[in-house]
Protein backbone atom coordinates (compact mmCIF):
# COMPACT_ATOMS: atom_id res chain seq x y z
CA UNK A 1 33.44 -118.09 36.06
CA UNK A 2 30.99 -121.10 33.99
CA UNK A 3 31.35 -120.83 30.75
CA UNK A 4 28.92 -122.27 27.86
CA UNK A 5 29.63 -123.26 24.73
CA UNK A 6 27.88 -122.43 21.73
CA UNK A 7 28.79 -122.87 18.61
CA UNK A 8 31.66 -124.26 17.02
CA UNK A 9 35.04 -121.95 17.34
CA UNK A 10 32.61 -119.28 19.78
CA UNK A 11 32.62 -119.25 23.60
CA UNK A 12 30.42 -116.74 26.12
CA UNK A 13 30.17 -116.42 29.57
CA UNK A 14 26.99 -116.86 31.12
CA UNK A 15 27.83 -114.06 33.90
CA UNK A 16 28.23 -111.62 31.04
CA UNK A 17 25.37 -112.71 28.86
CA UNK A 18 23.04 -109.99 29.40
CA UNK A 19 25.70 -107.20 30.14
CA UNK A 20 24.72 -105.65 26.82
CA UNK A 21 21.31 -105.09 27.75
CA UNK A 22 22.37 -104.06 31.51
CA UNK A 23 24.59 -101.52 29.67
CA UNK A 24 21.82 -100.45 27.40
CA UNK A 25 19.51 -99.66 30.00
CA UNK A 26 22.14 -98.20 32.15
CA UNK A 27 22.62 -95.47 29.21
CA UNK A 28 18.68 -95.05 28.72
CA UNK A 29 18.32 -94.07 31.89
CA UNK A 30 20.44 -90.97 32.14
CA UNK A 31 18.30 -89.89 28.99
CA UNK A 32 15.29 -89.94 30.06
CA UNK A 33 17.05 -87.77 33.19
CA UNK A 34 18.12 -85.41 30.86
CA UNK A 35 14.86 -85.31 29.31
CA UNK A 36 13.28 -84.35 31.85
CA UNK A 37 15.48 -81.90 33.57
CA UNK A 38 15.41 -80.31 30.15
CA UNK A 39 11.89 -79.12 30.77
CA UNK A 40 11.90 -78.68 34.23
CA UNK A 41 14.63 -76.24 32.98
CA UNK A 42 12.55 -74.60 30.69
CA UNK A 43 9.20 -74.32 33.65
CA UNK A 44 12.24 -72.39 35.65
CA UNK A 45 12.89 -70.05 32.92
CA UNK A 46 11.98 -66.13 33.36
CA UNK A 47 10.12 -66.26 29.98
CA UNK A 48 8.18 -69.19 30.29
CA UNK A 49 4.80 -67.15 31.66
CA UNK A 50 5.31 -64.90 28.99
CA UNK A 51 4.94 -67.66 26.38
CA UNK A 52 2.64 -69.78 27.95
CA UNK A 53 0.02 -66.98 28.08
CA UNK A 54 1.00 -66.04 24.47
CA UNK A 55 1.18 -69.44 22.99
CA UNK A 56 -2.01 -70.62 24.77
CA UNK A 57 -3.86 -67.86 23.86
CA UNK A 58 -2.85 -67.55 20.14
CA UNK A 59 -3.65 -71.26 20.10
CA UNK A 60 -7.09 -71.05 21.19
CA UNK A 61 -8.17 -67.69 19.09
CA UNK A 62 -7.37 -69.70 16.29
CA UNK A 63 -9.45 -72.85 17.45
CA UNK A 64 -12.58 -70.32 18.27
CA UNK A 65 -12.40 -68.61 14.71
CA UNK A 66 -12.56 -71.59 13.03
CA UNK A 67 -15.19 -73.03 15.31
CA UNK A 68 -17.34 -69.85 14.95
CA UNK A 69 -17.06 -69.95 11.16
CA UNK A 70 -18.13 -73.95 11.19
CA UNK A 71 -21.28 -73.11 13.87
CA UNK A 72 -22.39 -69.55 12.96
CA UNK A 73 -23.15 -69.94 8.99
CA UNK A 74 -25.41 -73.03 10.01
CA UNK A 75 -27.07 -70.39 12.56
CA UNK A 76 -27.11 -67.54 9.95
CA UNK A 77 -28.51 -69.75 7.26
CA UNK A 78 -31.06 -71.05 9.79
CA UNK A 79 -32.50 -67.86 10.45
CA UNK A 80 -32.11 -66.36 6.75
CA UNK A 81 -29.51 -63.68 7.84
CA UNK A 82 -25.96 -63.23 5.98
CA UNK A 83 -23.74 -66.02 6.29
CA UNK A 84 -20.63 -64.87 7.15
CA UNK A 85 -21.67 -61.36 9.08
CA UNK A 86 -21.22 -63.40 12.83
CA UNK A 87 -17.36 -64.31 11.23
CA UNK A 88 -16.65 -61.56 9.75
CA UNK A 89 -17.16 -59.30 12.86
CA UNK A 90 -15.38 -62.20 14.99
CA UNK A 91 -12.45 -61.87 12.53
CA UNK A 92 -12.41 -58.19 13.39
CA UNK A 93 -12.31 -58.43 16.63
CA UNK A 94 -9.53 -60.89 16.33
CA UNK A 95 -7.62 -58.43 14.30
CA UNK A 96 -7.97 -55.67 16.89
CA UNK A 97 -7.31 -57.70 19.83
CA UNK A 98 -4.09 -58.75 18.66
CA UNK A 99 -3.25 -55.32 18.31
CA UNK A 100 -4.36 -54.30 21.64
CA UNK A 101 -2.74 -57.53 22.85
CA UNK A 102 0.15 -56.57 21.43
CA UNK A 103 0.40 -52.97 23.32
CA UNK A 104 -0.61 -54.16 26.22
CA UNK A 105 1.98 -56.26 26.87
CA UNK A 106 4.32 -53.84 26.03
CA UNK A 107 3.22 -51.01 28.38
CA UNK A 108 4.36 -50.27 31.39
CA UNK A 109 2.62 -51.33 34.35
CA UNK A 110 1.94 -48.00 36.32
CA UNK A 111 -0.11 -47.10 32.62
CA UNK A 112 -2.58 -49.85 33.63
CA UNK A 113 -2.99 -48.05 37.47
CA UNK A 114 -3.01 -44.50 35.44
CA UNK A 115 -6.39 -46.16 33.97
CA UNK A 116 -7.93 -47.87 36.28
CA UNK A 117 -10.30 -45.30 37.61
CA UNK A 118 -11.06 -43.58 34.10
CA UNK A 119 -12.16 -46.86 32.99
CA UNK A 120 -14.01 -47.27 36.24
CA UNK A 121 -16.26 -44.43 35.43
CA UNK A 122 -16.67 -44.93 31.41
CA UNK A 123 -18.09 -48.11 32.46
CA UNK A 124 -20.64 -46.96 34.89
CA UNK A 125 -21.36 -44.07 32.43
CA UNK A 126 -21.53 -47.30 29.90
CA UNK A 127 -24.01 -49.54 31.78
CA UNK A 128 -26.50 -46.46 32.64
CA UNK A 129 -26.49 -45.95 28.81
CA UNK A 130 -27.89 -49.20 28.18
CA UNK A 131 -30.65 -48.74 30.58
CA UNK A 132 -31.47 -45.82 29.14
CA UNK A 133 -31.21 -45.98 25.50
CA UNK A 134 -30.10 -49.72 25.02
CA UNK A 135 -31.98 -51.90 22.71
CA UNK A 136 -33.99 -54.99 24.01
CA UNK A 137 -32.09 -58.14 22.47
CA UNK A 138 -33.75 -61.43 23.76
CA UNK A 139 -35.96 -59.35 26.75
CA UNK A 140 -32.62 -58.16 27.72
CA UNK A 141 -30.75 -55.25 28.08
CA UNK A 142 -27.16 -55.09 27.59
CA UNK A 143 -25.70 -53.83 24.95
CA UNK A 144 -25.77 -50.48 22.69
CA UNK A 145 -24.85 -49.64 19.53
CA UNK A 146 -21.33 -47.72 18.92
CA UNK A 147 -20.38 -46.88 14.98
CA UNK A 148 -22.75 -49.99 13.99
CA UNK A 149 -21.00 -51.93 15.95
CA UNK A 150 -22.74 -53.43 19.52
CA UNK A 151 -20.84 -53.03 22.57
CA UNK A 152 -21.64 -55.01 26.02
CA UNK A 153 -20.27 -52.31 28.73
CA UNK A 154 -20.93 -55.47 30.94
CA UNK A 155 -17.63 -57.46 29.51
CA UNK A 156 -15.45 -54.08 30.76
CA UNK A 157 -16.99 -53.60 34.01
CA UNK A 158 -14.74 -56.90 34.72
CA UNK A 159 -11.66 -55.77 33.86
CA UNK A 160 -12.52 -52.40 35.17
CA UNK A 161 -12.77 -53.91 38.48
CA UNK A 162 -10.19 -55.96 37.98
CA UNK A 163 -7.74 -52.70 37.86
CA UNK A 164 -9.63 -50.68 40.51
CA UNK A 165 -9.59 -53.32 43.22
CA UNK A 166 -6.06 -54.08 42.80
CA UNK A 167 -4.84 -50.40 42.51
CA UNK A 168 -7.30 -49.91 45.62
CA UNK A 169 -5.70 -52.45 47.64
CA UNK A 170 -2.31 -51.87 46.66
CA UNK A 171 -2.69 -48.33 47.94
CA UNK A 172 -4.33 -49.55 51.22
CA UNK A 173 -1.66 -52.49 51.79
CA UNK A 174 1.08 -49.52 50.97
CA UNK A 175 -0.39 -47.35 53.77
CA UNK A 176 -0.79 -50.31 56.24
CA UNK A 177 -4.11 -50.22 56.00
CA UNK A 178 -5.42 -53.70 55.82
CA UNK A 179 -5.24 -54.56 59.42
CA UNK A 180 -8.78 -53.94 59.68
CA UNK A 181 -11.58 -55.81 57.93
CA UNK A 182 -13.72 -52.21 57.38
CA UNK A 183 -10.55 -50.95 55.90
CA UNK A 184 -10.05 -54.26 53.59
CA UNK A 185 -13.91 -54.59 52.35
CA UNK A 186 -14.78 -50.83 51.91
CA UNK A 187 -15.12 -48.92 49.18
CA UNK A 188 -14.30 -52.59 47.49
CA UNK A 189 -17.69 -53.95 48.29
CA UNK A 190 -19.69 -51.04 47.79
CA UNK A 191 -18.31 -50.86 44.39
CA UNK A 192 -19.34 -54.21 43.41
CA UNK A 193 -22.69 -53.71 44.80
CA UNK A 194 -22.82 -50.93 42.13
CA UNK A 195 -21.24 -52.55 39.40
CA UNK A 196 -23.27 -55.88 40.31
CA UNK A 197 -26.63 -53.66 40.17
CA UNK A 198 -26.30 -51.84 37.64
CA UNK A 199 -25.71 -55.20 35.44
CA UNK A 200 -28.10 -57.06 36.86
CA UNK A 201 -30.59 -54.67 35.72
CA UNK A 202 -29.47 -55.54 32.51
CA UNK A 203 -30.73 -58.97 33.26
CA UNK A 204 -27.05 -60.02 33.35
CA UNK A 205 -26.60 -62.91 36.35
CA UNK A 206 -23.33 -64.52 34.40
CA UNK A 207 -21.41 -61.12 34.70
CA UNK A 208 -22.49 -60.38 37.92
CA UNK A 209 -21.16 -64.12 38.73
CA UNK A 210 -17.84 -63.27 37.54
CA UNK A 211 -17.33 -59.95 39.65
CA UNK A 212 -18.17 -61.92 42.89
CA UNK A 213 -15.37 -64.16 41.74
CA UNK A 214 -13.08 -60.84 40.80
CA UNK A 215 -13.97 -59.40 44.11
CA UNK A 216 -13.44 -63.03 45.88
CA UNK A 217 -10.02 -63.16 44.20
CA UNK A 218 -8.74 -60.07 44.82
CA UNK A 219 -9.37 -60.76 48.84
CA UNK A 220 -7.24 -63.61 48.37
CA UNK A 221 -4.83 -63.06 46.54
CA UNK A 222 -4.13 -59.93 49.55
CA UNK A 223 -4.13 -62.05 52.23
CA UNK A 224 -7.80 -61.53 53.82
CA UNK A 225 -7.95 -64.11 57.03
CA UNK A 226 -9.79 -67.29 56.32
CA UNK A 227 -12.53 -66.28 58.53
CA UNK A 228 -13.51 -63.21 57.18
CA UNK A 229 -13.13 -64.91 53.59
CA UNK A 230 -15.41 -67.89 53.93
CA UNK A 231 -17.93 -65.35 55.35
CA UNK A 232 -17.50 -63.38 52.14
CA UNK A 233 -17.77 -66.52 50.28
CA UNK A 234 -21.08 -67.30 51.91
CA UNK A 235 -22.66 -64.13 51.68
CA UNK A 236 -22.09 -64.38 47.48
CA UNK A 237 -23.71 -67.53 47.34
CA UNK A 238 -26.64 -66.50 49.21
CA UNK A 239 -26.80 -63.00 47.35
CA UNK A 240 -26.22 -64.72 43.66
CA UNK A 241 -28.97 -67.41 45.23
CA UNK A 242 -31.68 -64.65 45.74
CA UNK A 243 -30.91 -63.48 42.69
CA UNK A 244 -31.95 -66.15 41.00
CA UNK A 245 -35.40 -66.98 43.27
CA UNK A 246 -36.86 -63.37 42.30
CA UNK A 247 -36.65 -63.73 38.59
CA UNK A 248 -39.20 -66.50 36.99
CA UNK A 249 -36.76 -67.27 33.65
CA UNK A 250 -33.35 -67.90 35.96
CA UNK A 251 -35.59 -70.26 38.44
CA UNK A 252 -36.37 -71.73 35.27
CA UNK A 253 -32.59 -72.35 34.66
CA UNK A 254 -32.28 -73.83 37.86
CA UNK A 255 -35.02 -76.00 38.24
CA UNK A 256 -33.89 -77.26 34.96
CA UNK A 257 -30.25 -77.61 35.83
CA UNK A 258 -31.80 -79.68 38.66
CA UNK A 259 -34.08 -81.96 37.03
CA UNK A 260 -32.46 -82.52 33.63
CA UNK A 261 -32.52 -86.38 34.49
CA UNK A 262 -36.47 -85.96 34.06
CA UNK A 263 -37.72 -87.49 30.71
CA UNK A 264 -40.69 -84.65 31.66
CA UNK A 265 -38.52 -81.52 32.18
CA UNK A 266 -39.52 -78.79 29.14
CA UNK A 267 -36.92 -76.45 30.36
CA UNK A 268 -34.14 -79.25 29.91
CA UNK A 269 -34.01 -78.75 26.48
CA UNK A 270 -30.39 -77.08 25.71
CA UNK A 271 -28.93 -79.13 28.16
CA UNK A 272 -30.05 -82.90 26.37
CA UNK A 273 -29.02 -81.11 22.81
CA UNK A 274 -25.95 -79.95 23.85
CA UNK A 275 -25.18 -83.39 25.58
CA UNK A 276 -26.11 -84.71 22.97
CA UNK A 277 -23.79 -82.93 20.49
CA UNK A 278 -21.15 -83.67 22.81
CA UNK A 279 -21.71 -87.51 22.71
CA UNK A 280 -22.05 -87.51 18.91
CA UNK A 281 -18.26 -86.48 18.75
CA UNK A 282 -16.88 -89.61 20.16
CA UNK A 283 -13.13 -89.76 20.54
CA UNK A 284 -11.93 -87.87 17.57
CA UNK A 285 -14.83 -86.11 16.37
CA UNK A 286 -17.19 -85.88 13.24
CA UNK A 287 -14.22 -83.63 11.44
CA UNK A 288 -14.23 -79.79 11.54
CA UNK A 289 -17.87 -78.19 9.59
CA UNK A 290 -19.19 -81.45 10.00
CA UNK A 291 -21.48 -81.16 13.16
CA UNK A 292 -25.24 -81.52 12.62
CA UNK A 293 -26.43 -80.16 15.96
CA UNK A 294 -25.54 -76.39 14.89
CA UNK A 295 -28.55 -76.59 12.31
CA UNK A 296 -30.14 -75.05 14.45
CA UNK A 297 -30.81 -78.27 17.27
CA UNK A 298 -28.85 -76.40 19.84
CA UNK A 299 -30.16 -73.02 20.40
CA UNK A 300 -26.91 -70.29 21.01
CA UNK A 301 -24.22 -72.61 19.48
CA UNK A 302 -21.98 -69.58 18.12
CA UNK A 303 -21.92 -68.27 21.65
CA UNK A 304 -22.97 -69.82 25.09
CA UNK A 305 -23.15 -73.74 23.71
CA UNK A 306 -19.85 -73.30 20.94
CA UNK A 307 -17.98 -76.11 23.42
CA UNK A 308 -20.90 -78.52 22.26
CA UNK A 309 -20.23 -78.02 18.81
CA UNK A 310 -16.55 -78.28 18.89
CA UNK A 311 -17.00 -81.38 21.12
CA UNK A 312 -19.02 -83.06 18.18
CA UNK A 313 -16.68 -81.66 15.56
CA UNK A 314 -13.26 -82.35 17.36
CA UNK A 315 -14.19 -85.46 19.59
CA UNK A 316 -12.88 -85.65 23.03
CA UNK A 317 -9.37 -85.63 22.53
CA UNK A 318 -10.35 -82.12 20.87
CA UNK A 319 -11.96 -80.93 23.95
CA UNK A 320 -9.51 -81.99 26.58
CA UNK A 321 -6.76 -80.46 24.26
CA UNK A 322 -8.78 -77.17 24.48
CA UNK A 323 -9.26 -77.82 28.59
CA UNK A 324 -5.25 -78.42 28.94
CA UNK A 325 -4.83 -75.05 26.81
CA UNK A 326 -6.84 -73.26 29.25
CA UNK A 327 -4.71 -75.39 32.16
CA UNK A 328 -1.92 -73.55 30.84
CA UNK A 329 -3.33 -70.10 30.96
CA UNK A 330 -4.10 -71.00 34.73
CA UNK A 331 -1.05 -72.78 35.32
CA UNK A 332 1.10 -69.07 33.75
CA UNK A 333 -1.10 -66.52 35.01
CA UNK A 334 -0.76 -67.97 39.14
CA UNK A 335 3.32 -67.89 38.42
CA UNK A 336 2.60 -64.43 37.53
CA UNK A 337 0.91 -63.98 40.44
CA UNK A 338 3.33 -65.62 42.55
CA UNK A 339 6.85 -64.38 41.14
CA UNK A 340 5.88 -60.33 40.35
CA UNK A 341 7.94 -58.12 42.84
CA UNK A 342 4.67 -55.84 43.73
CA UNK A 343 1.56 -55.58 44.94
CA UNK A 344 -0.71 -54.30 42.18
CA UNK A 345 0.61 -56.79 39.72
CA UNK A 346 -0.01 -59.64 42.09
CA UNK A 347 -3.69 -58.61 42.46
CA UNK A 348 -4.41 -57.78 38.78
CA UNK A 349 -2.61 -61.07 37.80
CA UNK A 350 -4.45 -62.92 40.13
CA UNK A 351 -7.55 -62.02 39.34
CA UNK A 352 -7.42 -62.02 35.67
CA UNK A 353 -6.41 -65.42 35.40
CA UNK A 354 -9.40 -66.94 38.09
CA UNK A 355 -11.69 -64.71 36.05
CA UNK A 356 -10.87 -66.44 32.84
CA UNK A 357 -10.63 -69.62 34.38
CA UNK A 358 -14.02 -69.10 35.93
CA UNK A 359 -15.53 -67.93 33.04
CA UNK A 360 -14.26 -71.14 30.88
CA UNK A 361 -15.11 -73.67 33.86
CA UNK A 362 -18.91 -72.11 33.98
CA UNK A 363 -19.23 -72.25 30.45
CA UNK A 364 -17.70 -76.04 29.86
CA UNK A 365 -19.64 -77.03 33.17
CA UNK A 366 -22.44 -75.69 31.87
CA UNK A 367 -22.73 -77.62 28.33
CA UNK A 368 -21.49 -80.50 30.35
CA UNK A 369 -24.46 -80.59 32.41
CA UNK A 370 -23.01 -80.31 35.80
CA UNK A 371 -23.32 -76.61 35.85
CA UNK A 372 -26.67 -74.18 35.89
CA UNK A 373 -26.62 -71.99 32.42
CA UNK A 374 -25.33 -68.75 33.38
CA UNK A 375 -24.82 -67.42 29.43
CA UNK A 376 -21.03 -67.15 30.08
CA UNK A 377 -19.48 -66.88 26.14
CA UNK A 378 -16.34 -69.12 26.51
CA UNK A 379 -13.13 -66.87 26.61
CA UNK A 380 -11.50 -66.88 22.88
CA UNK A 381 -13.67 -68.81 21.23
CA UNK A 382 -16.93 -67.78 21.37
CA UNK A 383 -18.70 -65.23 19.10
CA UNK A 384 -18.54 -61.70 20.48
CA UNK A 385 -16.49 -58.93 19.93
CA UNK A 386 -16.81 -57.77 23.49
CA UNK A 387 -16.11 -60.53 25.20
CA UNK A 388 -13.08 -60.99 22.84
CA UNK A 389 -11.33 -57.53 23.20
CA UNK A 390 -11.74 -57.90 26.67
CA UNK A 391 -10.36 -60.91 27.32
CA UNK A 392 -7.39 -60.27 24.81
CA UNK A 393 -6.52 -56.72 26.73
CA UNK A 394 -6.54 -59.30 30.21
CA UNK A 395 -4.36 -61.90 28.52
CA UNK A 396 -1.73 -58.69 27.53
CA UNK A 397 -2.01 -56.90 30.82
CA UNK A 398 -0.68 -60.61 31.97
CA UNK A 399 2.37 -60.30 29.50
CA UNK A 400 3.16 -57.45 30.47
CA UNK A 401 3.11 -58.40 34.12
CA UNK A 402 4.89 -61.54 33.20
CA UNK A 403 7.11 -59.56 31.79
CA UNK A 404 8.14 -57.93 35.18
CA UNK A 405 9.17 -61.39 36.45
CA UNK A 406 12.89 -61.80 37.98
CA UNK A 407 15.31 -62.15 35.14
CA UNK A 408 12.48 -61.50 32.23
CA UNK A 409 13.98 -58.33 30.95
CA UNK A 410 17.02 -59.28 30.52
CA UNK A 411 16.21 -62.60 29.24
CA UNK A 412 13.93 -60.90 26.20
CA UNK A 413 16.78 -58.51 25.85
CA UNK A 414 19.12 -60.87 25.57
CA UNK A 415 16.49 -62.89 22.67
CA UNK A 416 17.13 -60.93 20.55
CA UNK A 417 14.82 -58.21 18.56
CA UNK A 418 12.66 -60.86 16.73
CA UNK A 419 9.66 -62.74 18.07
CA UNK A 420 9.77 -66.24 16.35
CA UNK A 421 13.40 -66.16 17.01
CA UNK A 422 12.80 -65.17 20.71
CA UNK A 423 10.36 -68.32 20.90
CA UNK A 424 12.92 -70.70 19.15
CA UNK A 425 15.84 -69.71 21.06
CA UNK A 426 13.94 -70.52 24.34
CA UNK A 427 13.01 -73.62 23.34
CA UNK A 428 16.00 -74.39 22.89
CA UNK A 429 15.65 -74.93 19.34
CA UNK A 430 18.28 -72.09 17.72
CA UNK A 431 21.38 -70.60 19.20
CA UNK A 432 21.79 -66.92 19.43
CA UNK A 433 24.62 -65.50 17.11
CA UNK A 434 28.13 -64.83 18.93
């Protein structure tokens, strides 16, 4: 063994010169181990669905209320209308959708099968009314007017569908009955052909977008051979396509969508503003009731366009955090999917959570640019009490299913009675008493 000296009275060795460091790293190793098995622990946990579709949801109703206040008195003020009635009804609709949230995810599943046809039928009954007596908003047709309030029957035919196609299926797969493509595809696609009419004749193409996806996901998520399901997929694209040819104002959607690179395209105008608003954010944003583009420069920024105006207001890192919030809806609601013991709750699941997903990628893709405008409101954050009590009853149907996960009852029973404490203790963060 060498040694050196140093100074006077002091002697190392050069073998053990860096043994501190050695030992140092030796010992941050095993940390950042533990680290990280920590939360691969907690992805393993029975709960973690459960509070990924809570948290993530929670987190962006309270991002969309703010961002509807910020962008809908600019729009009210605009057009001389009261300031805060677009908020005020939002903030409603938040309120109620927490409640129904709330009992949702609490229910028992077979109450969500007991409904699925009733709802079926008020919905049809629903989207006849607004053909018949519903009020032309925009040249369109889709809502009518319940206690002063406007309802869209539209936003519930999804998640009527959503509950008849998986209790039909679940039945059929039950009896053995999905051996045969006629079996699989009928009454399913008949029923979307009526469901997909009857709102397209509200002038309705985004809706009728998302039940092709409902009806695409439910043949997945059961299994349907790859054959018959790229023919299914094909058929949608050429029906949705058509749809789109025979009405002047959608090929006007399209042929803008395609030629927004023109400096001479007139129909390219919400696209460049909404781009536009999107670039003005930068990285970190213009700070929140700051934007300029919601005076009115970006036509529909309370609803269809609210992504451009929290772009400008929260930057970029504000928009990915919102994409990565969504991520984690996706990432819960296929566990769900995967880990629920039974059939139904695999197909609802499922479909819910490639609905929402869907519906969020459409609208973001849309302000983005690399999307066609489909007038898809963002789930959670943009105005519309509709679209907002439907999407909150989806995201508790998913608790509750989440809920039915190996290990999940006994896990909340074991929580204890309170929810904050329930959310601490499985993070780790408290220890339960005794």
């Amino acid at each position: 063994m060498s040694v050196t000296l140093g100074r006077p009275g002091t002697r190392r060795t050069s073998d053990n010169a860096e043994q501190p460091a050695q030992v140092g790293a030796v010992r941050a190793a095993p940390g950042l181990r533990d680290r990280l098995a920590h939360w691969r622990a907690l992805l393993d946990r029975p709960l973690t669905s459960y509070y990924l579709v809570l948290g993530c949801s929670l987190l962006l109703l309270a991002l969309g209320l703010v961002i509807v206040l910020s962008a809908s008195t600019a729009s009210q003020l605009v057009q001389d209308l009261p300031v805060y009635a677009v908020f005020e009804k939002q903030v409603l609709g938040a309120v109620v959708g927490l409640v129904i949230m709330w009992l949702m995810a609490k229910a028992p599943i077979r109450l969500f099968r007991l409904c699925a046809y009733p709802l079926l039928v008020a919905t049809v009954l629903g989207l006849v009314l607004v053909l018949l007596i519903g009020p032309k908003v925009g040249g369109v047709e889709r809502w009518i007017d319940v206690a002063g309030f406007q309802v869209q029957p539209s936003e519930f035919a999804k998640l009527a569908f959503v509950l008849w196609g998986a209790d039909l299926l679940a039945r059929k797969e039950k009896l053995r009955q999905l051996t045969d493509s006629r079996q699989l595809l009928i009454p399913l696609l008949p029923g979307l052909a009526v469901l997909g009419l009857l709102v397209m004749a509200g002038d309705d193409l985004g809706t009728t977008f998302l039940l092709v996806v409902i009806f695409l996901a439910l043949l997945w998520v059961i299994g349907t051979p790859a054959r018959l399901l790229i023919g299914m997929v094909g058929l949608m694209m050429f029906v949705v396509l058509v749809l789109i040819v025979v009405q002047p104002w959608r090929l006007d959607r399209l042929t803008g969508y395609l030629g927004q690179s023109s400096p001479s395209c007139s129909a390219c105008y919400q696209l460049t503003e909404g781009k536009y608003a999107l670039g003005s954010g930068g990285w970190f944003g213009v700070g929140l009731g700051a934007s300029q583009s919601k005076w009115g420069w970006v036509p529909n920024s309370p609803t269809d366009f609210i992504f451009a105006i929290l772009g400008e207001e929260l930057g970029l890192l504000g928009s990915l955090c919102v994409v990565v919030l969504y991520g984690g809806i996706a990432f819960a609601g296929l566990r769900i999917a995967r880990r629920v013991p039974d059939t139904f709750s695999r197909l609802a699941a499922g479909s819910i959570t490639l609905w929402l997903i869907a519906q969020a990628l459409v609208n973001i893709g849309a302000v983005l640019g690399v999307l066609p405008i489909t007038g898809v409101p963002l789930p959670l954050i943009s105005a519309g009490v509709s679209s907002l009590l439907v999407t909150m009853t989806a995201l508790g149907m998913l608790m509750a299913f989440a809920r039915s996960e190996p290990g999940a009852r006994e896990a909340l029973a074991a929580a204890g009675p309170s929810t904050p404490q329930r959310i601490l203790h499985w993070l780790g963060l408290v220890r339960r008493p005794g």
